[in-house]
Protein backbone atom coordinates (compact mmCIF):
# COMPACT_ATOMS: atom_id res chain seq x y z
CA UNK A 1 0.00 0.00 0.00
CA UNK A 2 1.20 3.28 -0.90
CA UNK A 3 0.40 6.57 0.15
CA UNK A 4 -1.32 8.24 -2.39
CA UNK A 5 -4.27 5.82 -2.47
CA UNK A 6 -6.56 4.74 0.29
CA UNK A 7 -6.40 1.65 1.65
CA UNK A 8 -9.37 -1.40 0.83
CA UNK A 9 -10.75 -2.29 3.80
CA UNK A 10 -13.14 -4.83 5.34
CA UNK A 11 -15.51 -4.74 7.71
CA UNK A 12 -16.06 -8.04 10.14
CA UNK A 13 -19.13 -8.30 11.18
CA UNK A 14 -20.50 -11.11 13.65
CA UNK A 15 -24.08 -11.61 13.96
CA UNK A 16 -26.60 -13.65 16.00
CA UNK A 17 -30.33 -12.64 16.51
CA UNK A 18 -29.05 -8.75 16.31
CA UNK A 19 -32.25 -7.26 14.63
CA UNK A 20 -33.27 -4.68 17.29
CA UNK A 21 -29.96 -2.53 16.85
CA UNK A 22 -28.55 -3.93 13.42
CA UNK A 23 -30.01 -1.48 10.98
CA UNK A 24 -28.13 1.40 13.33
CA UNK A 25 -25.03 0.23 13.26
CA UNK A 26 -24.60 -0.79 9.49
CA UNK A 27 -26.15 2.69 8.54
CA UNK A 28 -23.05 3.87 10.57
CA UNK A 29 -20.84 1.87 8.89
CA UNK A 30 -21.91 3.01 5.82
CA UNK A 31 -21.27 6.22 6.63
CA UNK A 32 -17.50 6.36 7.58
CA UNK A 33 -15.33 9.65 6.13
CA UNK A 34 -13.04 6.56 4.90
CA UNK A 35 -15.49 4.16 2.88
CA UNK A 36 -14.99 0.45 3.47
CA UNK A 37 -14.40 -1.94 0.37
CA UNK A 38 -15.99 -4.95 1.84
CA UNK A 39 -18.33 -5.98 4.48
CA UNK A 40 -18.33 -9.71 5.85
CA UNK A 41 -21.06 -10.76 7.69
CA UNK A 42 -21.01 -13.88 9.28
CA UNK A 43 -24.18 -14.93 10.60
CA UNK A 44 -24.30 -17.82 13.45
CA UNK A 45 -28.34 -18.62 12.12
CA UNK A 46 -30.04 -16.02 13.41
CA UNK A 47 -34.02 -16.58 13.53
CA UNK A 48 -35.37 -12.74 14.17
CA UNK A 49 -35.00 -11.09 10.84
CA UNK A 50 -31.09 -9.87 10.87
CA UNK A 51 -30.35 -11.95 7.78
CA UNK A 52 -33.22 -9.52 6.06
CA UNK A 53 -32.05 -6.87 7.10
CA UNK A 54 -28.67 -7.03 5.93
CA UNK A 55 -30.04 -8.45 2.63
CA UNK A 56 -31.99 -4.67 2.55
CA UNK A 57 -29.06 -2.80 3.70
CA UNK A 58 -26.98 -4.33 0.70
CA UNK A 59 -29.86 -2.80 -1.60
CA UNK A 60 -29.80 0.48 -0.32
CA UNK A 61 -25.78 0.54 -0.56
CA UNK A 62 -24.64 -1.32 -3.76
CA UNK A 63 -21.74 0.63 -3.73
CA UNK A 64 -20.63 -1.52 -1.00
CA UNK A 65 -19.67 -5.20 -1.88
CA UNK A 66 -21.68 -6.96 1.01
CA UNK A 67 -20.93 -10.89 1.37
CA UNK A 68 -23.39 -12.55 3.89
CA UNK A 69 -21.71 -15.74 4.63
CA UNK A 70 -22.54 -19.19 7.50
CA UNK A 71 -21.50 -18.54 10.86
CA UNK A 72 -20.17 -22.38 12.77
CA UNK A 73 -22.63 -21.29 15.02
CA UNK A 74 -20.17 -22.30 17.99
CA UNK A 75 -20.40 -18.24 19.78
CA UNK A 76 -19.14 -14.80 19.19
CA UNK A 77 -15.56 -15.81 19.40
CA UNK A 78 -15.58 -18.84 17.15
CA UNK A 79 -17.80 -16.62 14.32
CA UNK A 80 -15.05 -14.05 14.50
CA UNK A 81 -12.49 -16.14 14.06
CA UNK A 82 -14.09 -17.55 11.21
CA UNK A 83 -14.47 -13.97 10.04
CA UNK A 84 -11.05 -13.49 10.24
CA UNK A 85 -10.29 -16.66 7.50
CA UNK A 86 -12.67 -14.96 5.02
CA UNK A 87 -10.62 -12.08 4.33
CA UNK A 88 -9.25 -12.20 0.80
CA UNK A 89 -6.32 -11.29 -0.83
CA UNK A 90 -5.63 -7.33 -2.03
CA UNK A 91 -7.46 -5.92 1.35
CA UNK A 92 -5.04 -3.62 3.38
CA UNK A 93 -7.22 -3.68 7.17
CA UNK A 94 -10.04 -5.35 8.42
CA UNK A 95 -12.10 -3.97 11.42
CA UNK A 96 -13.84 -6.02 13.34
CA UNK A 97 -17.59 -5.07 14.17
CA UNK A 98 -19.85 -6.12 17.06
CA UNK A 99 -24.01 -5.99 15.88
CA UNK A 100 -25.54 -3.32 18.48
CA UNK A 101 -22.96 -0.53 18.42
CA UNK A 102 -23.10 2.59 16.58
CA UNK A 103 -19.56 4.20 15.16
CA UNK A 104 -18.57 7.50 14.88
CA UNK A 105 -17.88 8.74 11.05
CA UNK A 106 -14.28 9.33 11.39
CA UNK A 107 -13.21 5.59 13.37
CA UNK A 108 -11.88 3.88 9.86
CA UNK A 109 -10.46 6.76 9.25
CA UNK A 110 -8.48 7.63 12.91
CA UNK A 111 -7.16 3.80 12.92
CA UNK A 112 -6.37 3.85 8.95
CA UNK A 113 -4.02 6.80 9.73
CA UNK A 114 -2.67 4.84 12.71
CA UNK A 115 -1.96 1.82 10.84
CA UNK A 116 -0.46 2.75 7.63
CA UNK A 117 2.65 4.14 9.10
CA UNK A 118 3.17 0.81 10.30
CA UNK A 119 5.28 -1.49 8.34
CA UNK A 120 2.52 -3.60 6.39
CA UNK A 121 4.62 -6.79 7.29
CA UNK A 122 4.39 -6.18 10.77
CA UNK A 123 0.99 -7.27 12.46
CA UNK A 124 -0.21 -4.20 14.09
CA UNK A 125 -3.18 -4.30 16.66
CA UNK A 126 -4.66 -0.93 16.43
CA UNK A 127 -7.97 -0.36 19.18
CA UNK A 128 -9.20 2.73 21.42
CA UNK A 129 -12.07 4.41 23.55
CA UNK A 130 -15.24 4.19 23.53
CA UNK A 131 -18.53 5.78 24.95
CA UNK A 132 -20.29 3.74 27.14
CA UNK A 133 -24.01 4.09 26.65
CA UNK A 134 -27.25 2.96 27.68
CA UNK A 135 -29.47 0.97 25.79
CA UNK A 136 -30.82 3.91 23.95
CA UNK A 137 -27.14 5.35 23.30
CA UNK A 138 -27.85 7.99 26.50
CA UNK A 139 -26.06 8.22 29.61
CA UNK A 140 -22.52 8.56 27.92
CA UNK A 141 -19.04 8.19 29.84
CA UNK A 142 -15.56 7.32 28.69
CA UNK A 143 -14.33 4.18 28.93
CA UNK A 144 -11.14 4.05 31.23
CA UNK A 145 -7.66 4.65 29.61
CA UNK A 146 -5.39 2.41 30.21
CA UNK A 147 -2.33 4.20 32.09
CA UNK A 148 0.78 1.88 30.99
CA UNK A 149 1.39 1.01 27.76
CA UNK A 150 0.22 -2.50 25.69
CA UNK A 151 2.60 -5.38 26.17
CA UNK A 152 2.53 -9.61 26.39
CA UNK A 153 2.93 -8.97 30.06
CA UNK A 154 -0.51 -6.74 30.42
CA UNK A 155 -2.17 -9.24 27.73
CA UNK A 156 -1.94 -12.06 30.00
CA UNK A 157 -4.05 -11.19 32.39
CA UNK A 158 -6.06 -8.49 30.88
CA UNK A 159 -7.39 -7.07 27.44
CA UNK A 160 -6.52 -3.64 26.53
CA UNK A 161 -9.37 -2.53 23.81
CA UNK A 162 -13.00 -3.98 23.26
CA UNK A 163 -13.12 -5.81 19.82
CA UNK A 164 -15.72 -3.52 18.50
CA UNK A 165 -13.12 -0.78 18.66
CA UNK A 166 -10.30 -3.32 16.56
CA UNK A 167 -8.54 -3.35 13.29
CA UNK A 168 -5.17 -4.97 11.67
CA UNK A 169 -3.17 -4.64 9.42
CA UNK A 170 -2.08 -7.04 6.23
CA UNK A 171 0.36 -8.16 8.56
CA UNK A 172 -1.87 -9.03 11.26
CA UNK A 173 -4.69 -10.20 9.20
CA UNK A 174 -2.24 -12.75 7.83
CA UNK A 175 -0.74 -13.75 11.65
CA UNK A 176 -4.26 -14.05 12.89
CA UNK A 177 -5.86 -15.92 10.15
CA UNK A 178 -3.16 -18.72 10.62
CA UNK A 179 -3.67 -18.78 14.38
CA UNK A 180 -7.45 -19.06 14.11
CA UNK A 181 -7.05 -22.40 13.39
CA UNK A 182 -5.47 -23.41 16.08
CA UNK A 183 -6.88 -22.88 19.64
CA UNK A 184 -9.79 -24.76 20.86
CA UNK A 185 -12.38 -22.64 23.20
CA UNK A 186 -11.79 -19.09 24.16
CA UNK A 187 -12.93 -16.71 26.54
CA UNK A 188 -13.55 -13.90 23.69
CA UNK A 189 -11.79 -13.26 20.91
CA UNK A 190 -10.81 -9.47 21.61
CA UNK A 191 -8.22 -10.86 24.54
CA UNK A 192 -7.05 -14.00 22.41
CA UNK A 193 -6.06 -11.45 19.75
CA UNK A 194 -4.25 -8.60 21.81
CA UNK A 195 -2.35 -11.92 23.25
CA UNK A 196 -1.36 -13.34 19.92
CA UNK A 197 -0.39 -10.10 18.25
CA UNK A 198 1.64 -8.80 21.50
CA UNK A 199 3.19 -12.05 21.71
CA UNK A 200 4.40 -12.60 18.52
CA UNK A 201 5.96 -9.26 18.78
CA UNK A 202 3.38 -7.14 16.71
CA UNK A 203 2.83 -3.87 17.54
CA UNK A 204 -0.31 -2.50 19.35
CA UNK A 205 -1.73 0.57 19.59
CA UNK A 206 -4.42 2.18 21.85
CA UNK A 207 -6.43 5.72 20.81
CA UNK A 208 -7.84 7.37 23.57
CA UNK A 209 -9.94 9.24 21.44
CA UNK A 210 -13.61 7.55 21.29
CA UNK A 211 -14.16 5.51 18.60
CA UNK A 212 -18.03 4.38 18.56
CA UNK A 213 -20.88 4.30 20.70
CA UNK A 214 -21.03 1.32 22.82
CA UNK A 215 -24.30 -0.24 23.65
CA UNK A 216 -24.49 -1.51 27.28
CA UNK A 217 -27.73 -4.02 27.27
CA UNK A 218 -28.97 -6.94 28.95
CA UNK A 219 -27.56 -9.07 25.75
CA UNK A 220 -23.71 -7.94 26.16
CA UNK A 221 -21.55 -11.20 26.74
CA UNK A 222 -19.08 -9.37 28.90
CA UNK A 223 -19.37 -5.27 28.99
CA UNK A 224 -16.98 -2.44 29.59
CA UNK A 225 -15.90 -2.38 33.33
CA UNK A 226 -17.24 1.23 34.41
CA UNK A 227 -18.30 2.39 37.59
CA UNK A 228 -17.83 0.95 41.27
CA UNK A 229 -20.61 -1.57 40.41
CA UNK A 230 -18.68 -3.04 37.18
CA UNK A 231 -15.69 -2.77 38.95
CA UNK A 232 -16.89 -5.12 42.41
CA UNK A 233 -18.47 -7.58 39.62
CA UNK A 234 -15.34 -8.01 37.86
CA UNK A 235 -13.83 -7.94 41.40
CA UNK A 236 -16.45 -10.98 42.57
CA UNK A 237 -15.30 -12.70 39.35
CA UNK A 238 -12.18 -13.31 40.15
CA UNK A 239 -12.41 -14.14 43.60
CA UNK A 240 -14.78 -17.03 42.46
CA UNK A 241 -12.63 -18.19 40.43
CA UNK A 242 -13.73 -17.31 37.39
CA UNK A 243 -10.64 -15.51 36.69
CA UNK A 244 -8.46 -18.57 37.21
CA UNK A 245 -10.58 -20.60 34.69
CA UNK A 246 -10.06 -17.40 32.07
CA UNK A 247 -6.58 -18.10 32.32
CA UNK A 248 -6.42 -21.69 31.93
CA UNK A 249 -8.67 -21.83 28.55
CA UNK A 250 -6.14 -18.52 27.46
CA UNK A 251 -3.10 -20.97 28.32
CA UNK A 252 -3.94 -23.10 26.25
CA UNK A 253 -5.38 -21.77 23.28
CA UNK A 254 -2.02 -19.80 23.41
CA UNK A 255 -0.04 -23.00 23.68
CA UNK A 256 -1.30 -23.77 20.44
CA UNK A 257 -0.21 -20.78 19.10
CA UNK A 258 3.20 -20.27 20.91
CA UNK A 259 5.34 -21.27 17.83
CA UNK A 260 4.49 -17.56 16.32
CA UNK A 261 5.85 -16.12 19.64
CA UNK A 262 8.96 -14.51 20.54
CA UNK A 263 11.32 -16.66 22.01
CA UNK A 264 11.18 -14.31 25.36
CA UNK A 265 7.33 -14.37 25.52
CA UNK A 266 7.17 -17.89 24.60
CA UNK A 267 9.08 -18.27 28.10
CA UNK A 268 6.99 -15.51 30.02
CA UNK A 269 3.88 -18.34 28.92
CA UNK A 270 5.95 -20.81 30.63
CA UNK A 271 6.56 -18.81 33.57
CA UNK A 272 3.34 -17.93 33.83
CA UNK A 273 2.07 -21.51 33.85
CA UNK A 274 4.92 -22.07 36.54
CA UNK A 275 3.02 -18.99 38.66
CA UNK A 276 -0.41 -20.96 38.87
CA UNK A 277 1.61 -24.04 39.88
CA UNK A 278 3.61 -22.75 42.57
CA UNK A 279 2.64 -21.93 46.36
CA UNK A 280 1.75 -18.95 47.89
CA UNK A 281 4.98 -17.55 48.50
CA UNK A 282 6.10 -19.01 45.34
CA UNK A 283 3.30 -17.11 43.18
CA UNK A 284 4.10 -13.94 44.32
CA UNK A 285 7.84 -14.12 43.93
CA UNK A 286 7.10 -15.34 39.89
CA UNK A 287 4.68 -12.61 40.02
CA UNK A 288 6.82 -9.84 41.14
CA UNK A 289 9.97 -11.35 38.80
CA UNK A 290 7.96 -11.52 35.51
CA UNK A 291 6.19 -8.44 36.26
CA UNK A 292 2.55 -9.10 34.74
CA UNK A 293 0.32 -6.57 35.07
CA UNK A 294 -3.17 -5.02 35.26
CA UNK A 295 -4.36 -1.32 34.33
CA UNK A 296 -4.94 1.13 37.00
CA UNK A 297 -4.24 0.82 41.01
CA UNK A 298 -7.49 -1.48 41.77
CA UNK A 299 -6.59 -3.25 38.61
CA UNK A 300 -2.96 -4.01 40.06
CA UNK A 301 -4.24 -4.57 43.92
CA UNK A 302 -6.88 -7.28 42.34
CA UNK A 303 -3.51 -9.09 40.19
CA UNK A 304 -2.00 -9.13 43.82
CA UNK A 305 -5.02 -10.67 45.77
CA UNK A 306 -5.96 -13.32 43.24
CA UNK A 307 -1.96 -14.15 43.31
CA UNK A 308 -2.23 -14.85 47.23
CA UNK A 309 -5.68 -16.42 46.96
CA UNK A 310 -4.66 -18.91 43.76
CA UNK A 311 -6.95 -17.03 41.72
CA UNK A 312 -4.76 -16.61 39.50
């Protein structure tokens, strides 16, 4: 890709019974400053009219080459990986697309500029802020900045940027579409990405600017972690447990993976592994040595707890 032309790119978009917010969101995508070349929609057999309405949208905007393809109806994260094997040859970025949101007209066009000083053969992660809305796109706030920068050693143990904000470049369409085949089950495909680019050495970058309008409903699989009340939930999560069974199912889908790593993050995985192994003492020694971490103070203080608990 060169600079004076604009770069093709392709829209991912996962759907499953998304007809009460779908026609909002693809109006929005059809109204980015930087027009997309292709959309892919990959639909895990909805039953409520969203096939329709896609098949409507691609009448009203022809100018748009619109593929409706089969979902493997196996969840969100197995349809976007799928997604992310469709993408053919000559497209520069793809940018992945949840069904409810609503983006803002500039988004391709902020993480298009972001991404083509990158070196095309490099996979490059590029994701952001968003607002946080209500169901009916009121109530806005920010969602919280991360405060130290992207790395293997964050991606561990937490994700950096909500899917719906994501694109990649060629480079990491190509590193991801390889690595799709390989894991079994995830716990979304937003984390499992910011893990595989970061630990293959890929760049990633993170916009503060807000990208989209995110769409807090009953229907979201995990949500953005705002507020005291998010924060105690996520908090409760990993107290449970829950946080320690994340980790496993990331282990090893990443194990299957780990070829594409760096040598040094391939043995940060191992170290890590040796972490949830080791005694209480022993976790936070591996802890402190390998220096994983978590965004923000109660972010950090939680890493700690779950460490001395074996939560981790």
């Amino acid at each position: 890709m060169t600079e004076s032309h604009s770069p093709r790119i392709a829209i991912l978009l996962a759907t499953y019974n998304g007809a009460a917010n779908l026609d909002e969101q693809l109006e929005s995508l059809a109204a980015q400053h930087l027009r997309p070349a292709l959309l892919i929609v990959s639909d895990d057999g909805s039953t409520d009219g969203t096939r329709e309405l896609v098949r409507a949208f691609a009448v009203r905007h022809s100018w748009l080459d619109l593929r409706l393809i089969d979902g493997p109806c196996q969840g969100s994260a197995r349809n976007f990986l799928h997604l992310l094997g469709q993408v053919p040859e000559g497209i520069d970025m793809v940018a992945l697309s949840d069904q409810d949101d609503v983006w803002l007209p500039d988004k391709l066009a902020r993480g298009a500029k972001a991404l083509r000083n990158e070196p095309a053969d490099l996979p490059v992660l590029y994701g952001g802020s968003s607002w946080i809305c209500d169901a009916d796109l009121g109530n806005r706030r920010p969602y919280p900045l991360p405060q130290r920068a992207p790395g293997f050693r964050h991606a561990l143990v937490q994700n950096i940027a909500g899917g719906n904000t994501m694109m990649l470049n060629r480079g990491g369409i190509e590193l991801l579409a390889e690595a799709s085949r390989e894991p079994g089950r995830l716990v979304v495909h937003d984390w499992w990405i910011y893990q595989i680019v970061s630990g293959a050495g890929g760049r990633v970058i993170f916009d503060p600017v807000p990208l989209l309008l995110y769409r807090q409903h009953g229907g979201n699989l995990i949500g953005a972690n705002h507020g005291l009340a998010a924060k105690n939930r996520r908090l409760m999560m990993m107290l449970s447990g829950r946080f320690r069974l994340w980790n496993a199912i990331n282990i090893r889908a990443l194990r299957a993976s780990a070829h594409r790593f760096t040598p040094e993050n391939r043995r940060l995985l191992e170290e890590f592994e040796a972490l949830r192994r080791a005694g209480p003492l022993g976790r936070l020694r591996r802890l402190n040595r390998i220096g994983l971490y978590r965004q923000g103070l109660p972010g950090s203080l939680s890493l700690w707890l779950a460490a001395v608990l074996g939560r981790i």
